[in-house]
Every structure is written in C-alpha cells, then in structure tokens.
C-alpha atoms as a PDB file:
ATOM      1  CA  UNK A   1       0.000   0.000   0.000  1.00  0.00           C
ATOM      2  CA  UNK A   2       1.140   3.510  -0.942  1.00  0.00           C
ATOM      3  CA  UNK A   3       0.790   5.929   2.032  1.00  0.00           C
ATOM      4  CA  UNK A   4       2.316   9.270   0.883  1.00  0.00           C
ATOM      5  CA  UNK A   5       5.635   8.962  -0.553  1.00  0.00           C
ATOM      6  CA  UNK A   6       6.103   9.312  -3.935  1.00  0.00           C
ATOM      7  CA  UNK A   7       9.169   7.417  -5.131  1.00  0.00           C
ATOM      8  CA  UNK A   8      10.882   7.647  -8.583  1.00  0.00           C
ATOM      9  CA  UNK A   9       8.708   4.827 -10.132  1.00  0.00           C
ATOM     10  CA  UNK A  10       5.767   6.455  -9.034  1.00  0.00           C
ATOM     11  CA  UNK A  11       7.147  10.052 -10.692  1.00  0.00           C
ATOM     12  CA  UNK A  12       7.811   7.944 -13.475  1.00  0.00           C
ATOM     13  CA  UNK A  13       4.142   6.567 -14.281  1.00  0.00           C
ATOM     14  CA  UNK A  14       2.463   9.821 -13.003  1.00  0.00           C
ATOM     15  CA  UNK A  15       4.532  11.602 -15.730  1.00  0.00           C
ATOM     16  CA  UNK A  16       3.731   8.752 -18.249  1.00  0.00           C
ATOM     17  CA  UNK A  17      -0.060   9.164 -17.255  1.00  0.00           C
ATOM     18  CA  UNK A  18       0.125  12.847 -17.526  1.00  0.00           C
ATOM     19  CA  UNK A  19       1.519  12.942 -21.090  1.00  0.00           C
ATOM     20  CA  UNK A  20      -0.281   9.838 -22.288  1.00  0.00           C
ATOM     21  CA  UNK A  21      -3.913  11.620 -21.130  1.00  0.00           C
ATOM     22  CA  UNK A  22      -2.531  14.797 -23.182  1.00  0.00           C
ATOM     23  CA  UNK A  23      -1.782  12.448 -26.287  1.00  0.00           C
ATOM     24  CA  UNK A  24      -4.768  10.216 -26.123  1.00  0.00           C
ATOM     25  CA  UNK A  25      -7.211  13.973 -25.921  1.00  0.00           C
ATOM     26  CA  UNK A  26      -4.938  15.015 -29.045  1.00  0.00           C
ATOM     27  CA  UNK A  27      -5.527  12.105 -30.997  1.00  0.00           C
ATOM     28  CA  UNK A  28      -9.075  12.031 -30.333  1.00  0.00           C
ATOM     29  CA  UNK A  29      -9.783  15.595 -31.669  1.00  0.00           C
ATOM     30  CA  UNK A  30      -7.588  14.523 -34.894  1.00  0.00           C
ATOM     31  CA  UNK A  31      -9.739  11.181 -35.033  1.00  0.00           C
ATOM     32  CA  UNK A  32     -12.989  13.303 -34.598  1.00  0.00           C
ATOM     33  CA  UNK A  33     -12.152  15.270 -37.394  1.00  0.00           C
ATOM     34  CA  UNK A  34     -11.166  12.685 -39.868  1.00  0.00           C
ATOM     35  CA  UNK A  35     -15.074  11.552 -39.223  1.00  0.00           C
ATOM     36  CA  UNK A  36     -15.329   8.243 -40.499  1.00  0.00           C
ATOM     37  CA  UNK A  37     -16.968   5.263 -38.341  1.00  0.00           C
ATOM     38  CA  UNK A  38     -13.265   3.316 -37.671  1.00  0.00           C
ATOM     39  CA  UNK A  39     -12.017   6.820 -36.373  1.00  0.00           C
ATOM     40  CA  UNK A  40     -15.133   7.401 -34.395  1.00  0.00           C
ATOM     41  CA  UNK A  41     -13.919   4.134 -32.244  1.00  0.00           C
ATOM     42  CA  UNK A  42     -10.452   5.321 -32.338  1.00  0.00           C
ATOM     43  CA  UNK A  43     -11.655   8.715 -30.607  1.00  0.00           C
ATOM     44  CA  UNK A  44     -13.653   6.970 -27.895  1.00  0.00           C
ATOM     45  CA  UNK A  45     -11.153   4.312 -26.513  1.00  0.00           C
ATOM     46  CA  UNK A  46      -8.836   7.685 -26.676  1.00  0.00           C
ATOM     47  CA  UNK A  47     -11.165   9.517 -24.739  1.00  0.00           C
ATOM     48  CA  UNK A  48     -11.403   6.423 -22.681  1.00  0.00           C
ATOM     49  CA  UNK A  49      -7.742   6.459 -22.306  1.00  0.00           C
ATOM     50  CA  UNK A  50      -7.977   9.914 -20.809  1.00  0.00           C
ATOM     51  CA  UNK A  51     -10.314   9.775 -18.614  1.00  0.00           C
ATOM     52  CA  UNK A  52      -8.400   6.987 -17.286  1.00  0.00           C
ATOM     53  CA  UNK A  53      -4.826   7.985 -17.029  1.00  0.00           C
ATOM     54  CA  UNK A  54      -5.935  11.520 -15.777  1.00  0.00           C
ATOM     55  CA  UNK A  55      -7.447   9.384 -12.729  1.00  0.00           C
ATOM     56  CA  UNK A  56      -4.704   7.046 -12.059  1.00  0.00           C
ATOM     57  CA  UNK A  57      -2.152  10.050 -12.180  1.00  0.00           C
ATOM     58  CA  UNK A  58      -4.348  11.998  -9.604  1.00  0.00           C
ATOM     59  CA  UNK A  59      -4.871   8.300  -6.962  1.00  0.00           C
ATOM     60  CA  UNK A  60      -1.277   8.118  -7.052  1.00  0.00           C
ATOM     61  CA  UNK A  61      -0.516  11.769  -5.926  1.00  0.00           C
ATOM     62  CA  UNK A  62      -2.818  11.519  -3.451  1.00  0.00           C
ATOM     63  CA  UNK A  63      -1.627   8.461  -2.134  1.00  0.00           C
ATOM     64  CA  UNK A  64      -4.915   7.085  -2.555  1.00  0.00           C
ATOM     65  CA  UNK A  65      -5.047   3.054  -1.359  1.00  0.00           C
ATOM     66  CA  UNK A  66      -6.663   2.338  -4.618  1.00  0.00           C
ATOM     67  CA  UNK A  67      -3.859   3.391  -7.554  1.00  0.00           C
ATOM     68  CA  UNK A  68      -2.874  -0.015  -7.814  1.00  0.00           C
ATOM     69  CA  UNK A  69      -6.350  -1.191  -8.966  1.00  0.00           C
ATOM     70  CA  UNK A  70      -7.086   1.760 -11.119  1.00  0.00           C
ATOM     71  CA  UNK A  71      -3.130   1.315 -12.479  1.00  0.00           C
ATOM     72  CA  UNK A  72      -4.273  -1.916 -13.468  1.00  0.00           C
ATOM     73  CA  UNK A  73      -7.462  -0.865 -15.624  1.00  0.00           C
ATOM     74  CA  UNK A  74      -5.239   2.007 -16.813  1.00  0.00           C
ATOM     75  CA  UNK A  75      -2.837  -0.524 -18.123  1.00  0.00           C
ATOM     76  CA  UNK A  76      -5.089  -2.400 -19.819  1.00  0.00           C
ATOM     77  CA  UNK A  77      -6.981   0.427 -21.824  1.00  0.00           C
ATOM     78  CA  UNK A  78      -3.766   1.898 -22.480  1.00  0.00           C
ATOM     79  CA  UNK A  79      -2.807  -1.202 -24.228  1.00  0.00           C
ATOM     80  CA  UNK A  80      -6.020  -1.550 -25.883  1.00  0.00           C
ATOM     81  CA  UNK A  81      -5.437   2.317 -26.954  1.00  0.00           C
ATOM     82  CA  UNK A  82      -2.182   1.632 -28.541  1.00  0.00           C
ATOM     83  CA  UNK A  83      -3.812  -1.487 -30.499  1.00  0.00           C
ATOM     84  CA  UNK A  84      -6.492   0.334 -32.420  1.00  0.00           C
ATOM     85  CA  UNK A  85      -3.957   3.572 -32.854  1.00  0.00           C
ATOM     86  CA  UNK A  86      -1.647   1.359 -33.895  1.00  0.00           C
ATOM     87  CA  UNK A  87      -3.784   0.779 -36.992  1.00  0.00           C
ATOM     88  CA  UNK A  88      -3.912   4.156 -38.157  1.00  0.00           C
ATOM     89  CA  UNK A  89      -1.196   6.366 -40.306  1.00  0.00           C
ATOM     90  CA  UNK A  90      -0.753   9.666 -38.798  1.00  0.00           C
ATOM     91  CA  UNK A  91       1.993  10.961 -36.847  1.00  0.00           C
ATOM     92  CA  UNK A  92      -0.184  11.440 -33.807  1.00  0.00           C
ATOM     93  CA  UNK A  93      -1.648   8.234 -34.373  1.00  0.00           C
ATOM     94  CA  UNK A  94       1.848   6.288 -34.371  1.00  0.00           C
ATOM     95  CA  UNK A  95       3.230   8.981 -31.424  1.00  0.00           C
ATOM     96  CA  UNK A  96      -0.307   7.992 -28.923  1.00  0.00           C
ATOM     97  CA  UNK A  97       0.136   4.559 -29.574  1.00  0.00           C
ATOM     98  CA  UNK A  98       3.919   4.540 -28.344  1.00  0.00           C
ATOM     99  CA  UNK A  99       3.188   6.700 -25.398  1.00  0.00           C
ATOM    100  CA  UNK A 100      -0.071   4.257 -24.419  1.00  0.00           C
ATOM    101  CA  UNK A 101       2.662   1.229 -24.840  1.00  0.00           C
ATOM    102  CA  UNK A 102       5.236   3.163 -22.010  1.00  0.00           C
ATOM    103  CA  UNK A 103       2.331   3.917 -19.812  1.00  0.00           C
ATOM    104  CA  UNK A 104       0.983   0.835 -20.138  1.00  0.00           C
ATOM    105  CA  UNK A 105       4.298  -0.623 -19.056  1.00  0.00           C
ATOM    106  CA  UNK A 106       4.759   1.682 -15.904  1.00  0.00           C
ATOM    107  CA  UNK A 107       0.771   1.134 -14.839  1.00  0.00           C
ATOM    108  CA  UNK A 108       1.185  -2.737 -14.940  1.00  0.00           C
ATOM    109  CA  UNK A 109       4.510  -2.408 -12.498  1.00  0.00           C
ATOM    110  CA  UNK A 110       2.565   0.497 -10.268  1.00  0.00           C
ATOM    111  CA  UNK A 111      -0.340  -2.400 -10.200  1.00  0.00           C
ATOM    112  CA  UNK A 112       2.021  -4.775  -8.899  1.00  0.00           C
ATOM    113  CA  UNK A 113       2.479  -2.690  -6.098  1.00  0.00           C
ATOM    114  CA  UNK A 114      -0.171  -4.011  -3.923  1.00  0.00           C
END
C-alpha cells in the first residue's frame, strides 16, 4: 500500500499518465475530425484512455489506497489504446500509440504494487 511517498517509479508513471492523457485527448480531436466510423472508435477508446490515465495520475498523488487497482485498468486500456492507434497512419496516431505502450508498461509495475 502507498501511504504518501512518492518514489521515482511512481514520478515515473504519473509523468507517463500525464503525457499519455494529453496524447490520447490530441488524438481524439484529430480522429474526430477525420469523421469516419473506424475513427469514431479510435476517438472513444482515446477519450477512454484519458479519462483513465488523468485518474490514475491523480490516486497516485494523493496516495490514494486504490492506484494499484485503477493502475491496473489504466494498463489495460492503455494497451487496448495503442492497439487500435496502432492501426492508423498519422503521426499522432503512431506517437499515442507509443506513449499508451510506455504507460501501459509503468501502470502494470505500479499495479504490482499491492
């Protein structure tokens, strides 16, 4: 359990969160104005990505009991993220699904930290 000390693996995937959330809302707005349907899914499970890294950023610099859980969930939408941005051609595309892959990586050891 994590009760107030932030060490440098936790700087590390708070950091990773922070700039994978920041990604994952600029891919979105790029996949919401291509318009099609298969960019319509890319922009939710972005938005999804968000949503979710914004949260496990702000358990872990609270301390919060439960950022090993949510790091878990983040790591797995981040992963899922990466997959279906993976399949698209852009430059953001290509740069959110790298970050998603190195947040994905620091979530899953943060969720080991039980």
């Amino acid at each position: 359990m994590h009760h107030g000390t932030i060490d440098r693996e936790m700087r590390e995937c708070i950091d990773n969160c922070t700039e994978c959330a920041q990604t994952c809302q600029e891919c979105a707005s790029e996949c919401i104005d291509m318009g099609t349907k298969d960019m319509a899914h890319c922009a939710k499970i972005c938005l999804d990505c968000f949503d979710t890294c914004l949260t496990s950023a702000n358990l872990m610099s609270r301390g919060s009991d439960f950022h090993s859980a949510m790091c878990g969930v983040c790591a797995d939408i981040c992963e899922a993220c990466a997959a279906e941005c993976e399949k698209g051609e852009s430059e953001v595309m290509r740069r959110c699904a790298e970050i998603c892959r190195r947040c994905a990586e620091s979530c899953r050891r943060m969720a080991a930290h039980v």
